[in-house]
PDB file of N, CA and C in Angstrom:
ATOM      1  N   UNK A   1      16.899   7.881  10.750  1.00  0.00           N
ATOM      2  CA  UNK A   1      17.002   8.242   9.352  1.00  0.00           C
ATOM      3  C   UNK A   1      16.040   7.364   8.542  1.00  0.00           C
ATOM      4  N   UNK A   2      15.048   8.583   7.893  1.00  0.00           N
ATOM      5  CA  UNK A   2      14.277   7.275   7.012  1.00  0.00           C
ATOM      6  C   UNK A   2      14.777   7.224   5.296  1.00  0.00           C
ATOM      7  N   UNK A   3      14.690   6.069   4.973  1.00  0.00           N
ATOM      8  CA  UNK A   3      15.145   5.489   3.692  1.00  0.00           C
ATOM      9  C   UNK A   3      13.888   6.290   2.567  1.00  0.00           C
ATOM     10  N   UNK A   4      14.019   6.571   1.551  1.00  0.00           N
ATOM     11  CA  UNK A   4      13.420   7.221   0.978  1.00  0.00           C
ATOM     12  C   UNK A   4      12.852   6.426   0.009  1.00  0.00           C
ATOM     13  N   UNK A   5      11.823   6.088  -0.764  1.00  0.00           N
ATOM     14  CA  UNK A   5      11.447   5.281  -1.752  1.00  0.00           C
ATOM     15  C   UNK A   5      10.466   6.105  -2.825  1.00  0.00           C
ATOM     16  N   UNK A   6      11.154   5.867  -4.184  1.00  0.00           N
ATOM     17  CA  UNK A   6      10.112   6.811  -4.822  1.00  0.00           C
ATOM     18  C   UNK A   6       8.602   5.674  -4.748  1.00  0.00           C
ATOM     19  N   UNK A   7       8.058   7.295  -5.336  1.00  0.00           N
ATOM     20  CA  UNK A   7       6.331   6.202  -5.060  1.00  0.00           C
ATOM     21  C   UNK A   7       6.151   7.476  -6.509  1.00  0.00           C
ATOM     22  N   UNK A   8       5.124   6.247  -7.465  1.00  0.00           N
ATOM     23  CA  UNK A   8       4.672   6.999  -8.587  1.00  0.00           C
ATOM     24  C   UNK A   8       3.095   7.922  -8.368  1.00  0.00           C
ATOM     25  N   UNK A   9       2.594   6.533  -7.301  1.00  0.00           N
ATOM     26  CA  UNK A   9       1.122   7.078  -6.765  1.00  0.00           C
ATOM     27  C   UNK A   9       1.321   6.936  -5.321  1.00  0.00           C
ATOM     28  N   UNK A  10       0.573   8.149  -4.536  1.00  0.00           N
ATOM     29  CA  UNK A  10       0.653   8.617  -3.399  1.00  0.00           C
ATOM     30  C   UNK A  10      -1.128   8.184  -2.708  1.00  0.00           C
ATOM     31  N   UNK A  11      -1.387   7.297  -1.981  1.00  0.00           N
ATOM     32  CA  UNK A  11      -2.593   7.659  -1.511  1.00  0.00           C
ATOM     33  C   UNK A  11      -2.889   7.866   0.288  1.00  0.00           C
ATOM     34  N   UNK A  12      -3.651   8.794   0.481  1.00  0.00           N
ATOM     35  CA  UNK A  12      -3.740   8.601   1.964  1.00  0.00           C
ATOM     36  C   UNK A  12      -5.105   7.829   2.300  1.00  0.00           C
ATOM     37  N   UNK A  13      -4.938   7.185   3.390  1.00  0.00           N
ATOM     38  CA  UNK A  13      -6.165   6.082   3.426  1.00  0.00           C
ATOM     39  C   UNK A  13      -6.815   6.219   4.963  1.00  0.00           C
ATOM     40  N   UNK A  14      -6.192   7.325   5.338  1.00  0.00           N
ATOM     41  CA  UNK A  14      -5.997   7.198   6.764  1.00  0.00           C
ATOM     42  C   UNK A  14      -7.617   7.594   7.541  1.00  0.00           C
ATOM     43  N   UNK A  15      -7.621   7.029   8.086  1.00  0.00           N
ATOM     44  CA  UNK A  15      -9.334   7.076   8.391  1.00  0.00           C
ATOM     45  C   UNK A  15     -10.156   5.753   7.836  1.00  0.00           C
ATOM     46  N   UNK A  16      -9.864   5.548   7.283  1.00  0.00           N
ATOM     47  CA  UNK A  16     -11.144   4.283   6.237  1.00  0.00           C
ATOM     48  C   UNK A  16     -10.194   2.858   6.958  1.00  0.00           C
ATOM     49  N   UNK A  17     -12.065   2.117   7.523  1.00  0.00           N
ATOM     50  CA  UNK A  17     -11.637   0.979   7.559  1.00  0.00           C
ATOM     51  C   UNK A  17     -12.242  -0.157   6.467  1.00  0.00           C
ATOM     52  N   UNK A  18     -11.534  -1.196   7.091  1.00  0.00           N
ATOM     53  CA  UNK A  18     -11.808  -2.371   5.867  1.00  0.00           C
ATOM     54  C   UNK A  18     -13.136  -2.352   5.396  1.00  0.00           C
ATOM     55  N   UNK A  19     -13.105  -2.821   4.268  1.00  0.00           N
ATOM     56  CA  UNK A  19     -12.336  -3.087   3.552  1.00  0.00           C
ATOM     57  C   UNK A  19     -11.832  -1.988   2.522  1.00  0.00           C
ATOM     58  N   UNK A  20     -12.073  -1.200   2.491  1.00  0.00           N
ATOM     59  CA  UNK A  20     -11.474   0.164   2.018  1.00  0.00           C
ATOM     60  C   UNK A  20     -10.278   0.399   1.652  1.00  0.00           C
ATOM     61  N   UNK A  21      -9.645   0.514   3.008  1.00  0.00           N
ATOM     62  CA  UNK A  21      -7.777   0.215   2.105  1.00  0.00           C
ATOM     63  C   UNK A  21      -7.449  -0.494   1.441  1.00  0.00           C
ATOM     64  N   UNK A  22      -7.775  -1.774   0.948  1.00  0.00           N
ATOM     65  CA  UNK A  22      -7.686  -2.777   0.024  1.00  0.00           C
ATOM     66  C   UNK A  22      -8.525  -2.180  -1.085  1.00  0.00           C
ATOM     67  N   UNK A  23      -9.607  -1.643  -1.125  1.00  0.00           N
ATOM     68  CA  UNK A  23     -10.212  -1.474  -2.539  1.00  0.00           C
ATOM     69  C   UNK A  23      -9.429  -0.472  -2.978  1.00  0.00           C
ATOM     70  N   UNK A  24      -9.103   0.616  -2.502  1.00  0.00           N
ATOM     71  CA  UNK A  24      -8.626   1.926  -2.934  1.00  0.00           C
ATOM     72  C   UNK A  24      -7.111   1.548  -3.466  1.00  0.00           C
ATOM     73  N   UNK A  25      -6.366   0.798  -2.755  1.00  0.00           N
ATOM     74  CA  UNK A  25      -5.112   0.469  -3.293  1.00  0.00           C
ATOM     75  C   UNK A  25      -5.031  -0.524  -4.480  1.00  0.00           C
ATOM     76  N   UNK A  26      -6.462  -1.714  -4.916  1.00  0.00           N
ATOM     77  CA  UNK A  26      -7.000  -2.477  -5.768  1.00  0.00           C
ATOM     78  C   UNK A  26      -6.928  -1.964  -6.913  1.00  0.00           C
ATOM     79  N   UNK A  27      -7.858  -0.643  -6.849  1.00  0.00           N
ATOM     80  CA  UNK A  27      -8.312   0.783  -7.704  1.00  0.00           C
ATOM     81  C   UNK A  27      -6.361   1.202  -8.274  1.00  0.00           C
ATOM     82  N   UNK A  28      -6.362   1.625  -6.977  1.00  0.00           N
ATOM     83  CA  UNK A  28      -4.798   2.526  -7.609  1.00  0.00           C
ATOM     84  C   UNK A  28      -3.518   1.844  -8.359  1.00  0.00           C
ATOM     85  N   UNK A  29      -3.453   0.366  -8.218  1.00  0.00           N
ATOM     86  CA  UNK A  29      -2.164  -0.169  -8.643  1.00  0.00           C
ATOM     87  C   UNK A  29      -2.671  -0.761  -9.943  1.00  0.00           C
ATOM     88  N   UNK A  30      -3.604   0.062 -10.706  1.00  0.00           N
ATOM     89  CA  UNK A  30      -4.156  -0.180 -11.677  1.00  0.00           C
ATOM     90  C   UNK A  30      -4.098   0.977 -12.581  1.00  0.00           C
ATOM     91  N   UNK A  31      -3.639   2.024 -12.063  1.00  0.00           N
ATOM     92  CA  UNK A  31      -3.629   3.281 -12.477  1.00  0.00           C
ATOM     93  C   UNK A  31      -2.156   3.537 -13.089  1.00  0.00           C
ATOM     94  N   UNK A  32      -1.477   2.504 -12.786  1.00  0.00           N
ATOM     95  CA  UNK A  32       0.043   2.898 -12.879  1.00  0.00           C
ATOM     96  C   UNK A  32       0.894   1.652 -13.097  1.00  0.00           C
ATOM     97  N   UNK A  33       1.981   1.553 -13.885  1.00  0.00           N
ATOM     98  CA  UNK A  33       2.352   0.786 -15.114  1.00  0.00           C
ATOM     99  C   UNK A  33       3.216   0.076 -13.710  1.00  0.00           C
ATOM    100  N   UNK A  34       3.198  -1.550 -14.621  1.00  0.00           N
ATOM    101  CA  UNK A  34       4.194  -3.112 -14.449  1.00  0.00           C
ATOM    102  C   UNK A  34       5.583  -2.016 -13.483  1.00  0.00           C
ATOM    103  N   UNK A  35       5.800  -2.546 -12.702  1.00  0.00           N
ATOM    104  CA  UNK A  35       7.074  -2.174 -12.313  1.00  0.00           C
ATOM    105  C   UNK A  35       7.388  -0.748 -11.251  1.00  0.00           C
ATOM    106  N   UNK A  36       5.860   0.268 -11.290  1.00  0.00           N
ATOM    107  CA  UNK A  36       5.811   1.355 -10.675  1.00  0.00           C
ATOM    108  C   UNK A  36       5.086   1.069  -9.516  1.00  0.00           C
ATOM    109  N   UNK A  37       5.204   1.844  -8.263  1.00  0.00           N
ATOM    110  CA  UNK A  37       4.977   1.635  -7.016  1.00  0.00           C
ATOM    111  C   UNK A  37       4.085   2.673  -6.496  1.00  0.00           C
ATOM    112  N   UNK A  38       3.088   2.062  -5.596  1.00  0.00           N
ATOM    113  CA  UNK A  38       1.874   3.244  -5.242  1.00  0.00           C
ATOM    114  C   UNK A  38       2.331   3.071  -3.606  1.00  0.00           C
ATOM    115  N   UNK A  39       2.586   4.072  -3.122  1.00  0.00           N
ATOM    116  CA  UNK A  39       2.227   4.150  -1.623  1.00  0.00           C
ATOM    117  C   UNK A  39       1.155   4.723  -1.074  1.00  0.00           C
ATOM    118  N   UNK A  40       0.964   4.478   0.366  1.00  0.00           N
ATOM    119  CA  UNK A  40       0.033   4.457   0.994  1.00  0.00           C
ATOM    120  C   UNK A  40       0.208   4.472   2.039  1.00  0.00           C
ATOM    121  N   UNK A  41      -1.174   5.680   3.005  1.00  0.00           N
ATOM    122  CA  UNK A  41      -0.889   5.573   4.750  1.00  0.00           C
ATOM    123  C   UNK A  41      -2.246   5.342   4.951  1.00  0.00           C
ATOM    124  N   UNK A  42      -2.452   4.422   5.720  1.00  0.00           N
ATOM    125  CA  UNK A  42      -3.341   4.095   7.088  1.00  0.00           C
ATOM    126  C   UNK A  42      -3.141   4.030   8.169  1.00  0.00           C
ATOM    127  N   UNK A  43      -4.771   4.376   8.499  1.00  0.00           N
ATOM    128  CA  UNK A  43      -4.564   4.079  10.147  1.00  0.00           C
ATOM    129  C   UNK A  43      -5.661   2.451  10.603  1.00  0.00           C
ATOM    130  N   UNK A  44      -6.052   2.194   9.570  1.00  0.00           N
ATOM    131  CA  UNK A  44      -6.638   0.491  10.274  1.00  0.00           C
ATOM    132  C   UNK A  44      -5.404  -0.566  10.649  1.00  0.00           C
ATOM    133  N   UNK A  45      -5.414  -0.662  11.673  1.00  0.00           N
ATOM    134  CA  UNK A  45      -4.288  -1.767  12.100  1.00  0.00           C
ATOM    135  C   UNK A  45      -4.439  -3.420  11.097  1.00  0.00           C
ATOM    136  N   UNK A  46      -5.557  -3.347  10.835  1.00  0.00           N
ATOM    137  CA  UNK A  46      -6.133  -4.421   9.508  1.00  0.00           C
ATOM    138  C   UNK A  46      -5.180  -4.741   8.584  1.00  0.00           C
ATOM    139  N   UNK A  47      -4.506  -3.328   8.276  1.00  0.00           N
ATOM    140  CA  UNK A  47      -3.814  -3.222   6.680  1.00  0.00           C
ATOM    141  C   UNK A  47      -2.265  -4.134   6.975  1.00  0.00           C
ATOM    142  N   UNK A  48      -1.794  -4.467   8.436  1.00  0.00           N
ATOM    143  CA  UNK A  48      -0.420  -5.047   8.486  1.00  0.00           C
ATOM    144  C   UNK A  48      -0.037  -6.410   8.269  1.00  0.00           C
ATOM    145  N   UNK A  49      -2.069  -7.143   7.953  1.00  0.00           N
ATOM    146  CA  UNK A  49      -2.258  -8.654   7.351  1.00  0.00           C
ATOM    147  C   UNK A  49      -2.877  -8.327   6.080  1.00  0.00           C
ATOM    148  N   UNK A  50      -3.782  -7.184   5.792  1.00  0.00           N
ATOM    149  CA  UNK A  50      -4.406  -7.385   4.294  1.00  0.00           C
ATOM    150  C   UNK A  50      -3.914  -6.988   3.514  1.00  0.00           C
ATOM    151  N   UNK A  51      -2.795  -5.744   3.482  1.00  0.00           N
ATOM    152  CA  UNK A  51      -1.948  -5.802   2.129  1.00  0.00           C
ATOM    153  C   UNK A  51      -1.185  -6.519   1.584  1.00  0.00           C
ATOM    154  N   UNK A  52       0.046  -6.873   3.113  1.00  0.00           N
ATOM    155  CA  UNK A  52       0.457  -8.479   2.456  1.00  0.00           C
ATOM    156  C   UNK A  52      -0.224  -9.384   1.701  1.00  0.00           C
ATOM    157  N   UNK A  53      -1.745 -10.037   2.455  1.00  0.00           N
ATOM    158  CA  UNK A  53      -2.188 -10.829   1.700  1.00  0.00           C
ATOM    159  C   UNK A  53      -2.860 -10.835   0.694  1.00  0.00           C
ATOM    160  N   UNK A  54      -3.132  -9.650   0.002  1.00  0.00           N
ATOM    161  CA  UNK A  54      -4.011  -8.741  -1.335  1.00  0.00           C
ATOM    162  C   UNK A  54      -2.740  -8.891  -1.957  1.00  0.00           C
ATOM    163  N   UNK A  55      -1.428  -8.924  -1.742  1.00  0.00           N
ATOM    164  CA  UNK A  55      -0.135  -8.279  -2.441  1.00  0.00           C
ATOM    165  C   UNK A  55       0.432 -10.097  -3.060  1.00  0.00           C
ATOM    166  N   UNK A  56      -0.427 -10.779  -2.185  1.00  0.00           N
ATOM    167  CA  UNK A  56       0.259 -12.331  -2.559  1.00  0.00           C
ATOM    168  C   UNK A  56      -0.403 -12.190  -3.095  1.00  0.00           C
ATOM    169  N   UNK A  57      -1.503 -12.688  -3.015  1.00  0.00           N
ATOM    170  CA  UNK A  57      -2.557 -12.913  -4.107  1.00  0.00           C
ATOM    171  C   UNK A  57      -3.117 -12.846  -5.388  1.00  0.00           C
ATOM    172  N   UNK A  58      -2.451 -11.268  -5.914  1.00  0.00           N
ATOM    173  CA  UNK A  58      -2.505 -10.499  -6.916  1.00  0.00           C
ATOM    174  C   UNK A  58      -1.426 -10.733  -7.365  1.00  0.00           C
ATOM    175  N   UNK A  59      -0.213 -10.962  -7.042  1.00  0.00           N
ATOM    176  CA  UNK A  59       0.850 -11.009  -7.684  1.00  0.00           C
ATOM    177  C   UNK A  59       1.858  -9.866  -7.769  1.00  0.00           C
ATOM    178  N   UNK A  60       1.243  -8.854  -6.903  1.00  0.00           N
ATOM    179  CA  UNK A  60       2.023  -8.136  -6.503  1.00  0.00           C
ATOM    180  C   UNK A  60       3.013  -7.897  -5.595  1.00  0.00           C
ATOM    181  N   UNK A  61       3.764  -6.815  -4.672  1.00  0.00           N
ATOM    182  CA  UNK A  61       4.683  -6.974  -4.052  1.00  0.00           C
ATOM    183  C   UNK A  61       4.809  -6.092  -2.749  1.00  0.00           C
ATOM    184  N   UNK A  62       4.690  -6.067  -1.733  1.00  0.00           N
ATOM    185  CA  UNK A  62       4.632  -5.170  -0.412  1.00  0.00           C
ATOM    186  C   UNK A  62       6.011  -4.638  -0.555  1.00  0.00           C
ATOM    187  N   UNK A  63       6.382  -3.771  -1.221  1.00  0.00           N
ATOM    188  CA  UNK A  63       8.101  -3.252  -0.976  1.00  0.00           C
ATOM    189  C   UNK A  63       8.795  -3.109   0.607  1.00  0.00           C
ATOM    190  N   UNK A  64       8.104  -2.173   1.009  1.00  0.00           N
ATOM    191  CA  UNK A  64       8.473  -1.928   2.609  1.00  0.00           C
ATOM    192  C   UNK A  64       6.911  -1.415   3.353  1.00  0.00           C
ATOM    193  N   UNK A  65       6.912  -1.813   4.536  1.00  0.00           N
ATOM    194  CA  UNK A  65       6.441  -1.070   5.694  1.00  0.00           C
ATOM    195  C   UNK A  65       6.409  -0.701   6.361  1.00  0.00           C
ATOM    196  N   UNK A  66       6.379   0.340   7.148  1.00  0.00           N
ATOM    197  CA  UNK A  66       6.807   0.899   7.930  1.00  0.00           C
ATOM    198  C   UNK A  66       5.570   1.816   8.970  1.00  0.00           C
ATOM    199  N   UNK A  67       5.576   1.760   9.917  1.00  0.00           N
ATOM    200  CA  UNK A  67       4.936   2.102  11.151  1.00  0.00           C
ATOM    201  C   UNK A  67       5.211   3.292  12.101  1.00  0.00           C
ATOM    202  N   UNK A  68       4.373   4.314  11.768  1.00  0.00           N
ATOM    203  CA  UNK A  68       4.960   5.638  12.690  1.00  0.00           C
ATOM    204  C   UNK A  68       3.494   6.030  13.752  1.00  0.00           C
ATOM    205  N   UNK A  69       3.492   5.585  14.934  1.00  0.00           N
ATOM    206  CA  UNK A  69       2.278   6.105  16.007  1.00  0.00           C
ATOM    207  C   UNK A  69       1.289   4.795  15.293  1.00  0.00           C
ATOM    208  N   UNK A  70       0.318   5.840  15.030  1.00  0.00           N
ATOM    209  CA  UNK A  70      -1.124   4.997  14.670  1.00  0.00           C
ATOM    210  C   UNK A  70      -0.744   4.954  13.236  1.00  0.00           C
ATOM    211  N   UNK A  71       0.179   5.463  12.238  1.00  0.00           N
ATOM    212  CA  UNK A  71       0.510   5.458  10.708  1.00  0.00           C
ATOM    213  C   UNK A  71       0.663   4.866   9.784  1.00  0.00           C
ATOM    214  N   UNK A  72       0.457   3.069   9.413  1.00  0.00           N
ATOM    215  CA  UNK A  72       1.187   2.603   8.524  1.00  0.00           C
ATOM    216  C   UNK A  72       1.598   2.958   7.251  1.00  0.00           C
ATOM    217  N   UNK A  73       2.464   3.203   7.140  1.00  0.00           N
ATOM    218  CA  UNK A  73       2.601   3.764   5.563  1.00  0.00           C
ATOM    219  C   UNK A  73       2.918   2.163   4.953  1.00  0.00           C
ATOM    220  N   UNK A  74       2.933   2.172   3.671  1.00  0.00           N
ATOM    221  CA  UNK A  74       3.403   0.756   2.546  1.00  0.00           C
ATOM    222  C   UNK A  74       3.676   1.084   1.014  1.00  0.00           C
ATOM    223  N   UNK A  75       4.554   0.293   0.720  1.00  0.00           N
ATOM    224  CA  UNK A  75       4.778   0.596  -0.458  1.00  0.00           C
ATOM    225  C   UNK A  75       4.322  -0.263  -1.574  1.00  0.00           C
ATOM    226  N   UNK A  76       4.171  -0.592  -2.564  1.00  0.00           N
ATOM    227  CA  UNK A  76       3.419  -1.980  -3.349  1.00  0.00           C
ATOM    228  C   UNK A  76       4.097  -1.738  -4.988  1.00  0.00           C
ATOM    229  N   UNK A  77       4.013  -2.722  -5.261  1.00  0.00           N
ATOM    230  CA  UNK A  77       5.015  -2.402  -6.322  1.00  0.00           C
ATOM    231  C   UNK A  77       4.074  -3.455  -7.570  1.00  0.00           C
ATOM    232  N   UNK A  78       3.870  -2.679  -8.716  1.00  0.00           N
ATOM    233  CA  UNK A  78       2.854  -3.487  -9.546  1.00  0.00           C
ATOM    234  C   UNK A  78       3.743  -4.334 -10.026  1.00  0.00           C
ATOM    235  N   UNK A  79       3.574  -5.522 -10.161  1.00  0.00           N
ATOM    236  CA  UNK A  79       4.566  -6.872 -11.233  1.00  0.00           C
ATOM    237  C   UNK A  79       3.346  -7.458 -12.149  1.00  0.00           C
ATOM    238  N   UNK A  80       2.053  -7.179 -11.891  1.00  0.00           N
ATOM    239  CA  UNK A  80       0.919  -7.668 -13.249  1.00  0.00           C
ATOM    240  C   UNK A  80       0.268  -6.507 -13.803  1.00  0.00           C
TER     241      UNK A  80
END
């Protein structure tokens, strides 16, 4: 059973490697207000250390992640 999480912005990333998923999600959690959450799927195995550490950094927040095959999906949650 998967847990459901709203997401305000939806992006698929799947194909693009670094640094790409980081810019595009950079781009998107900019698009959408303090407190709203952008998800996202990749397939660079990259993204299961660089969103965390883009998400410290910024001051933002990795909500959940989750891993299906080659899939990561993530959730990020704007706090700046």
């Amino acid at each position: 059973m998967t847990e459901q999480m709203s997401s305000h912005l939806v992006l698929n990333l799947e194909g693009l490697l670094c640094p790409l998923p980081i810019v595009k999600v950079s781009q998107a959690i900019k698009q959408v207000e303090i407190g709203q959450v952008v998800e996202a799927s990749a397939t660079d195995p990259g993204v299961m250390i660089d969103i965390p550490a883009w998400a410290k950094t910024t001051g933002n927040e990795v909500l959940k992640t989750q891993k299906e095959g080659k899939v990561i999906r993530f959730w990020v949650k704007r706090n700046k």
